[in-house]
C-alpha atoms as a PDB file:
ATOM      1  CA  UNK A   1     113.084 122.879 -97.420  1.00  0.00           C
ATOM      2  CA  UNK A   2     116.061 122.151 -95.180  1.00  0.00           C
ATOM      3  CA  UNK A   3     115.737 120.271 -91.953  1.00  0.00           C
ATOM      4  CA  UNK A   4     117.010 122.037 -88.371  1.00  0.00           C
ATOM      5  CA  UNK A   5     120.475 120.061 -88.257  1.00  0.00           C
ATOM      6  CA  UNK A   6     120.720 121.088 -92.431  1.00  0.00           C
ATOM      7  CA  UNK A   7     119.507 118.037 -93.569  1.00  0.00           C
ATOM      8  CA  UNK A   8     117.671 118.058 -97.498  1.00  0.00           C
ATOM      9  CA  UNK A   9     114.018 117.826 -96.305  1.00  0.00           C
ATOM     10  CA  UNK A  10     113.012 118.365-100.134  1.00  0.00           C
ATOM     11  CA  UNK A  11     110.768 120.390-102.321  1.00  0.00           C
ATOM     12  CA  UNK A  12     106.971 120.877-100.269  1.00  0.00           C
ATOM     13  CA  UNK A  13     104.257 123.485-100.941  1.00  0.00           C
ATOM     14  CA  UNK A  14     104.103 125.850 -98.089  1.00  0.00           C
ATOM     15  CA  UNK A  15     100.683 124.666 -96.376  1.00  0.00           C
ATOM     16  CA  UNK A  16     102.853 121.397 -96.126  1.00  0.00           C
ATOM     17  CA  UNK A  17     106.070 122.990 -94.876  1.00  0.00           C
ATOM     18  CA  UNK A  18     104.186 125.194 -92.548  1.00  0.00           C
ATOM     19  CA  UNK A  19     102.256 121.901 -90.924  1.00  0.00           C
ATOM     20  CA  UNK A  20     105.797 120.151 -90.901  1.00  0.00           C
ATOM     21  CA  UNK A  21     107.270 123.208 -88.592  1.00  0.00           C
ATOM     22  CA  UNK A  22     104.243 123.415 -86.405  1.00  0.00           C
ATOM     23  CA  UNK A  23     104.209 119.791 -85.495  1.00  0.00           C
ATOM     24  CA  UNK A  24     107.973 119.667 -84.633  1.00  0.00           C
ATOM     25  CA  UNK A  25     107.394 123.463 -82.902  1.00  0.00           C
ATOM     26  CA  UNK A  26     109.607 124.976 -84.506  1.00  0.00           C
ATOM     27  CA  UNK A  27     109.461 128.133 -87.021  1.00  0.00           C
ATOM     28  CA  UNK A  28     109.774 128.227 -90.747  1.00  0.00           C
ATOM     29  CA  UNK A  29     112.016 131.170 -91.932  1.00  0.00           C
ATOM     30  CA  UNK A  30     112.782 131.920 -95.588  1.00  0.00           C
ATOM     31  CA  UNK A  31     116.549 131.889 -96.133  1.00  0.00           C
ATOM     32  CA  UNK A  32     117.134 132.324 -99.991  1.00  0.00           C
ATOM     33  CA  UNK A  33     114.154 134.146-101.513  1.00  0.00           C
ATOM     34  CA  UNK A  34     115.467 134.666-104.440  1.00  0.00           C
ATOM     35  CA  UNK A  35     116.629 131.176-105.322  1.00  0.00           C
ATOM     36  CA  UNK A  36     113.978 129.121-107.346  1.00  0.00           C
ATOM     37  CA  UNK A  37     112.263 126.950-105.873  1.00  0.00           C
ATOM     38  CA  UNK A  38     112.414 129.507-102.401  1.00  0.00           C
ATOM     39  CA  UNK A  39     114.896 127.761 -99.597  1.00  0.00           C
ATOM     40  CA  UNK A  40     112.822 127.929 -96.128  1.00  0.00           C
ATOM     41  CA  UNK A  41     115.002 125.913 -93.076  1.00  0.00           C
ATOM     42  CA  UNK A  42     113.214 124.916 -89.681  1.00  0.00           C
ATOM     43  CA  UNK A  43     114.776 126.507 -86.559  1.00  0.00           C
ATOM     44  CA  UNK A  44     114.273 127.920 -83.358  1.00  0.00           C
ATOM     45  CA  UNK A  45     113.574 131.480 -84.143  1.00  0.00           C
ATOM     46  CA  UNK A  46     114.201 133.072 -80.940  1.00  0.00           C
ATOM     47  CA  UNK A  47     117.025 131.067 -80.494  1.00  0.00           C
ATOM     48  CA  UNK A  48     118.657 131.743 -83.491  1.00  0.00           C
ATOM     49  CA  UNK A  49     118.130 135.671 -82.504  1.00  0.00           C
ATOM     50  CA  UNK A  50     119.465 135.055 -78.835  1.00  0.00           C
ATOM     51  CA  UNK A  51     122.728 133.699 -80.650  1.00  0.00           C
ATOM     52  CA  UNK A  52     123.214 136.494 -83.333  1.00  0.00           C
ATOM     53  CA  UNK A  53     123.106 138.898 -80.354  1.00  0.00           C
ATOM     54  CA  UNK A  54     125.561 136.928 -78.272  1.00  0.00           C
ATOM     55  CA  UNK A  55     128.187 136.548 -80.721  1.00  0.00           C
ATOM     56  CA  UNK A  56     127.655 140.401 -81.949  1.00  0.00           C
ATOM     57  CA  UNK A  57     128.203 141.218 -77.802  1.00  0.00           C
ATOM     58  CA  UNK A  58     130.958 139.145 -77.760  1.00  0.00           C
ATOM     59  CA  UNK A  59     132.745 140.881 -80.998  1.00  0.00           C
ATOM     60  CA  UNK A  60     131.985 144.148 -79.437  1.00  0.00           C
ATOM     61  CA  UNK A  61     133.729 143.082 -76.408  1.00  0.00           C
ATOM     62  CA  UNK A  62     136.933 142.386 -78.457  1.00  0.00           C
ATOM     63  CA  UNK A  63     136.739 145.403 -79.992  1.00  0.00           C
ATOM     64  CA  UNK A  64     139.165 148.610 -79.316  1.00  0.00           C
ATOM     65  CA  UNK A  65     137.139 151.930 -80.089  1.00  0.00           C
ATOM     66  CA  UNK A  66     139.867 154.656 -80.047  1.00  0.00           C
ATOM     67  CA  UNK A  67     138.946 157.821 -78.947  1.00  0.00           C
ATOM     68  CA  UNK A  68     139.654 161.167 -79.736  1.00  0.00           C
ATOM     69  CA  UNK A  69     141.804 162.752 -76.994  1.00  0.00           C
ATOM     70  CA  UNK A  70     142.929 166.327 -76.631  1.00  0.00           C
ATOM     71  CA  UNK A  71     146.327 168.250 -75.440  1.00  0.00           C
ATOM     72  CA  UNK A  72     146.619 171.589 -75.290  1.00  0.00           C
ATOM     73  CA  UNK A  73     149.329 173.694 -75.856  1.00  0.00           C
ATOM     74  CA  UNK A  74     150.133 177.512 -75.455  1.00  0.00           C
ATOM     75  CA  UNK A  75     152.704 179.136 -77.759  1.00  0.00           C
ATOM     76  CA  UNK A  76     154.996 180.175 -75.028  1.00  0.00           C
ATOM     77  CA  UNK A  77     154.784 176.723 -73.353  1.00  0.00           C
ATOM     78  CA  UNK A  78     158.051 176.623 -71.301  1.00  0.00           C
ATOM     79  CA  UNK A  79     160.141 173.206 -72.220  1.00  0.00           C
ATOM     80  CA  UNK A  80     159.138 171.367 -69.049  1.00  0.00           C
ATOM     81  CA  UNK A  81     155.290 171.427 -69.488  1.00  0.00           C
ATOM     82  CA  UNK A  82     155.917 170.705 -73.005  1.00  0.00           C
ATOM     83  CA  UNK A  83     157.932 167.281 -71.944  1.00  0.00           C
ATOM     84  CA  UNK A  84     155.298 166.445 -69.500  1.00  0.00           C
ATOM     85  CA  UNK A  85     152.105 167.077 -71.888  1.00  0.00           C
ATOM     86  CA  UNK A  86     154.398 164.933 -74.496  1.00  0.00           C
ATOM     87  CA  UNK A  87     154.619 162.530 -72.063  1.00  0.00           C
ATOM     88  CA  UNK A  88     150.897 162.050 -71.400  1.00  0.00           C
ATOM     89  CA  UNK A  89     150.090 162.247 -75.243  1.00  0.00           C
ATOM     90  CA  UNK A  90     152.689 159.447 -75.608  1.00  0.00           C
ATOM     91  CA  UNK A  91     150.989 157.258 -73.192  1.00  0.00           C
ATOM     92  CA  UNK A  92     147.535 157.753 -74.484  1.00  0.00           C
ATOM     93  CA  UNK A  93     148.940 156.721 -78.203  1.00  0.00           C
ATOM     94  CA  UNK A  94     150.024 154.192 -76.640  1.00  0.00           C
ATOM     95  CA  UNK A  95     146.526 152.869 -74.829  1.00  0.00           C
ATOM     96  CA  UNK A  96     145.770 153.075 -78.803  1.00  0.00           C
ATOM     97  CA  UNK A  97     143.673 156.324 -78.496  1.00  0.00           C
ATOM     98  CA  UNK A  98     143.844 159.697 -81.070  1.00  0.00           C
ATOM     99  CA  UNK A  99     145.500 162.926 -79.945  1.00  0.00           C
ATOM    100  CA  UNK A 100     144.153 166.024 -80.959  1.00  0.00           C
ATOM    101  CA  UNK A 101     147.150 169.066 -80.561  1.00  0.00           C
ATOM    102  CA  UNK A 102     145.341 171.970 -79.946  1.00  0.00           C
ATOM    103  CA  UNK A 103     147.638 175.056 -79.653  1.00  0.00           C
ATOM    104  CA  UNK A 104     145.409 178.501 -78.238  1.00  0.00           C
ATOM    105  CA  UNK A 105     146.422 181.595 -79.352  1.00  0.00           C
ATOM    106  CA  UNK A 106     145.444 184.800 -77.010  1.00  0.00           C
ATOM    107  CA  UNK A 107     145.358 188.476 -78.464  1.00  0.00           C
ATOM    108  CA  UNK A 108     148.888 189.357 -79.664  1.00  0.00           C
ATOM    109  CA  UNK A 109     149.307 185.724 -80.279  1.00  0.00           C
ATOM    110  CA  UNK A 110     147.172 185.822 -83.244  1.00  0.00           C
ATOM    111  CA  UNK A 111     149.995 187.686 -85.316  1.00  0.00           C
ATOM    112  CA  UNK A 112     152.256 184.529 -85.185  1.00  0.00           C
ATOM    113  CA  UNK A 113     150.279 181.192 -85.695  1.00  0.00           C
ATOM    114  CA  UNK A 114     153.655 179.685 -87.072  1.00  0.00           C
ATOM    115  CA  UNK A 115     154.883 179.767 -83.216  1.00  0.00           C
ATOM    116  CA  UNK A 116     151.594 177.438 -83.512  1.00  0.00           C
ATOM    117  CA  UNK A 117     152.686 175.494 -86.170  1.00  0.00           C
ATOM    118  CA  UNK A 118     156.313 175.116 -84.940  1.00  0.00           C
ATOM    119  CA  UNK A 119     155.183 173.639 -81.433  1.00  0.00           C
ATOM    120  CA  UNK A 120     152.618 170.826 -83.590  1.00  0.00           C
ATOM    121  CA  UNK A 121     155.585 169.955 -85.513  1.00  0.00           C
ATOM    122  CA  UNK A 122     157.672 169.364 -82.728  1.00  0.00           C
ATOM    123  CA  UNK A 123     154.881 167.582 -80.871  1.00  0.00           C
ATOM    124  CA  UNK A 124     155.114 165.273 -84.075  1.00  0.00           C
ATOM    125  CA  UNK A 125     158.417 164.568 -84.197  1.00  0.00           C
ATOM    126  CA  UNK A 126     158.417 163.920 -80.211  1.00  0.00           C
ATOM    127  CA  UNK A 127     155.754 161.459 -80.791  1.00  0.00           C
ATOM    128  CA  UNK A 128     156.971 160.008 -84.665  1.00  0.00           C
ATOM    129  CA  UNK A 129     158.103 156.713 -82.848  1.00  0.00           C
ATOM    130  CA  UNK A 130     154.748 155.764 -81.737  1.00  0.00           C
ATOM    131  CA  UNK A 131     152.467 157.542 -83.928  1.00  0.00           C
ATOM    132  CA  UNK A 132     151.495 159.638 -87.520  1.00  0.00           C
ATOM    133  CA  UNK A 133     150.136 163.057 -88.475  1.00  0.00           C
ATOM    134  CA  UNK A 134     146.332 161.957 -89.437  1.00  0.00           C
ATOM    135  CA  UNK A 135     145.442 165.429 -90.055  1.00  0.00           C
ATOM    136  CA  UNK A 136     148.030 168.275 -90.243  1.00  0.00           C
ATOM    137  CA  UNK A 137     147.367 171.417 -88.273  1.00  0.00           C
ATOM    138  CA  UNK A 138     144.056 173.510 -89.395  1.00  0.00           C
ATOM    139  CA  UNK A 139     143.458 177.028 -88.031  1.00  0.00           C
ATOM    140  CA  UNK A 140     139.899 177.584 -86.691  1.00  0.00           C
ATOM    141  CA  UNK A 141     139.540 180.866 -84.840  1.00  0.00           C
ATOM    142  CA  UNK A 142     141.892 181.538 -82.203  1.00  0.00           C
ATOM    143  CA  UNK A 143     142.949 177.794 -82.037  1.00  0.00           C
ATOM    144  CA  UNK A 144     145.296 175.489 -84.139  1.00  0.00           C
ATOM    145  CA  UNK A 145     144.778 171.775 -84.252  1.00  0.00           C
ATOM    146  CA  UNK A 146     145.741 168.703 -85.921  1.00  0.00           C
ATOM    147  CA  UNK A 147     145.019 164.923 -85.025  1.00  0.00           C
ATOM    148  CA  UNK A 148     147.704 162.329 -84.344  1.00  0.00           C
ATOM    149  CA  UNK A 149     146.966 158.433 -84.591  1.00  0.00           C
ATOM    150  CA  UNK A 150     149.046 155.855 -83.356  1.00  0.00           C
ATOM    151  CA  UNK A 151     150.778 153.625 -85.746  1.00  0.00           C
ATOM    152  CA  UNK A 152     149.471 149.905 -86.271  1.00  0.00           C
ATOM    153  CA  UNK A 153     150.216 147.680 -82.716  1.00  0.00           C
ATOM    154  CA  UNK A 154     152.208 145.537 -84.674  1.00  0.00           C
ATOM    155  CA  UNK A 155     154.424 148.191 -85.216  1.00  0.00           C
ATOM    156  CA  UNK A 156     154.473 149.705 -81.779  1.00  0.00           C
ATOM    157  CA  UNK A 157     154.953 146.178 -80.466  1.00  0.00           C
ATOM    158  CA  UNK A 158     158.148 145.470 -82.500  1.00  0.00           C
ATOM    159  CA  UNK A 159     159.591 149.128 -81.558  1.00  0.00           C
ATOM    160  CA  UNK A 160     158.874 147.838 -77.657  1.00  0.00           C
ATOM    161  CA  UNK A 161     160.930 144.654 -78.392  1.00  0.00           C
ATOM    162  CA  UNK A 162     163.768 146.903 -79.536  1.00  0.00           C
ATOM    163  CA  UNK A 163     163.694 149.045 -76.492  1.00  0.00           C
ATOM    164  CA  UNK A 164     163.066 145.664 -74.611  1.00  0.00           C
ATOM    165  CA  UNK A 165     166.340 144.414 -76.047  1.00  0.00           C
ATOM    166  CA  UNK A 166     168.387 147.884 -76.139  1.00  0.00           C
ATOM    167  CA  UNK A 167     167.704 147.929 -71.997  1.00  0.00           C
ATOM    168  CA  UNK A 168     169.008 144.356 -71.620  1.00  0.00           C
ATOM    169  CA  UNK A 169     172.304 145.244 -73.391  1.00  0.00           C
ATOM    170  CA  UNK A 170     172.737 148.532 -70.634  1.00  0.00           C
ATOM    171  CA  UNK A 171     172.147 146.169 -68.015  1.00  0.00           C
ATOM    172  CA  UNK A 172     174.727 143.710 -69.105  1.00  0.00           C
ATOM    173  CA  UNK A 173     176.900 146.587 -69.717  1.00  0.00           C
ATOM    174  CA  UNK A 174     176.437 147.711 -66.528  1.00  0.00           C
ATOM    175  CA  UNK A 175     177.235 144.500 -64.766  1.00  0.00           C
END
């Protein structure tokens, strides 16, 4: 048996351990029951409980779930919009959240999903300084998609310092 602060309490029978708990109010849980003789400690139960859930809260808090976000894309997406949907994909890589590239193919369009596969591509490339191709492009129906992930933060964070330092040397240029 081990005492609430971890001290050795030594070997008891149970009826013993059990009276030893109830006197100090406090609960005897099993911790190793497959160790011979069985390890039992004395704690606060409910308090032991209210702490497990705390610290689980608090590493949940800490925690970054990336989500899955989508862009779509037409085939004959004029160069502007294409810029301008790169541009929101690139921030929300950035915010450390999954793209999915969906490009939608309409009647005719059907004939030529490597118009389809073209635009993902270039979508990739656009993006290849803050992110990676998790899944290339997969037709389903009249749609083609494939998922892009951002790269690790420590690697987006040293490309920032680069473009941090490359706009201080313009500016000192400039001057």
């Amino acid at each position: 048996m081990v005492g609430e602060k971890g001290e050795q309490l030594g070997i008891l029978p149970i009826a013993q351990a059990l009276e030893t708990a109830r006197r100090q109010n406090m609960d005897l849980v099993e911790v190793a029951p497959t160790a011979t003789p069985t390890v039992c400690r004395l704690m606060d139960y409910g308090k032991y409980k209210y702490d497990q859930t705390k610290k689980e809260k608090e590493a949940k808090k800490n925690q970054k779930q990336a989500l899955l976000r989508e862009i779509r894309l037409r085939p004959k997406i004029g160069e502007h919009d294409f810029e301008s949907k790169a541009k929101v994909a690139r921030k929300l890589l950035e915010d450390g959240d999954k793209v999915k590239v969906t490009v939608m193919f309409r009647g005719r369009e059907n004939a030529h999903p490597e118009l389809g596969l073209k635009l993902i591509g270039r979508m990739a490339e656009r993006l290849s300084d803050v992110a990676s191709v998790e899944k290339s492009a997969a037709r389903e129906g009249g749609r083609l998609h494939a998922i892009i992930s951002p790269l690790s933060s420590t690697k987006t964070k040293a490309k920032e310092g680069i473009k941090e330092k490359d706009a201080k040397i313009k500016d000192t240029q400039r001057s």
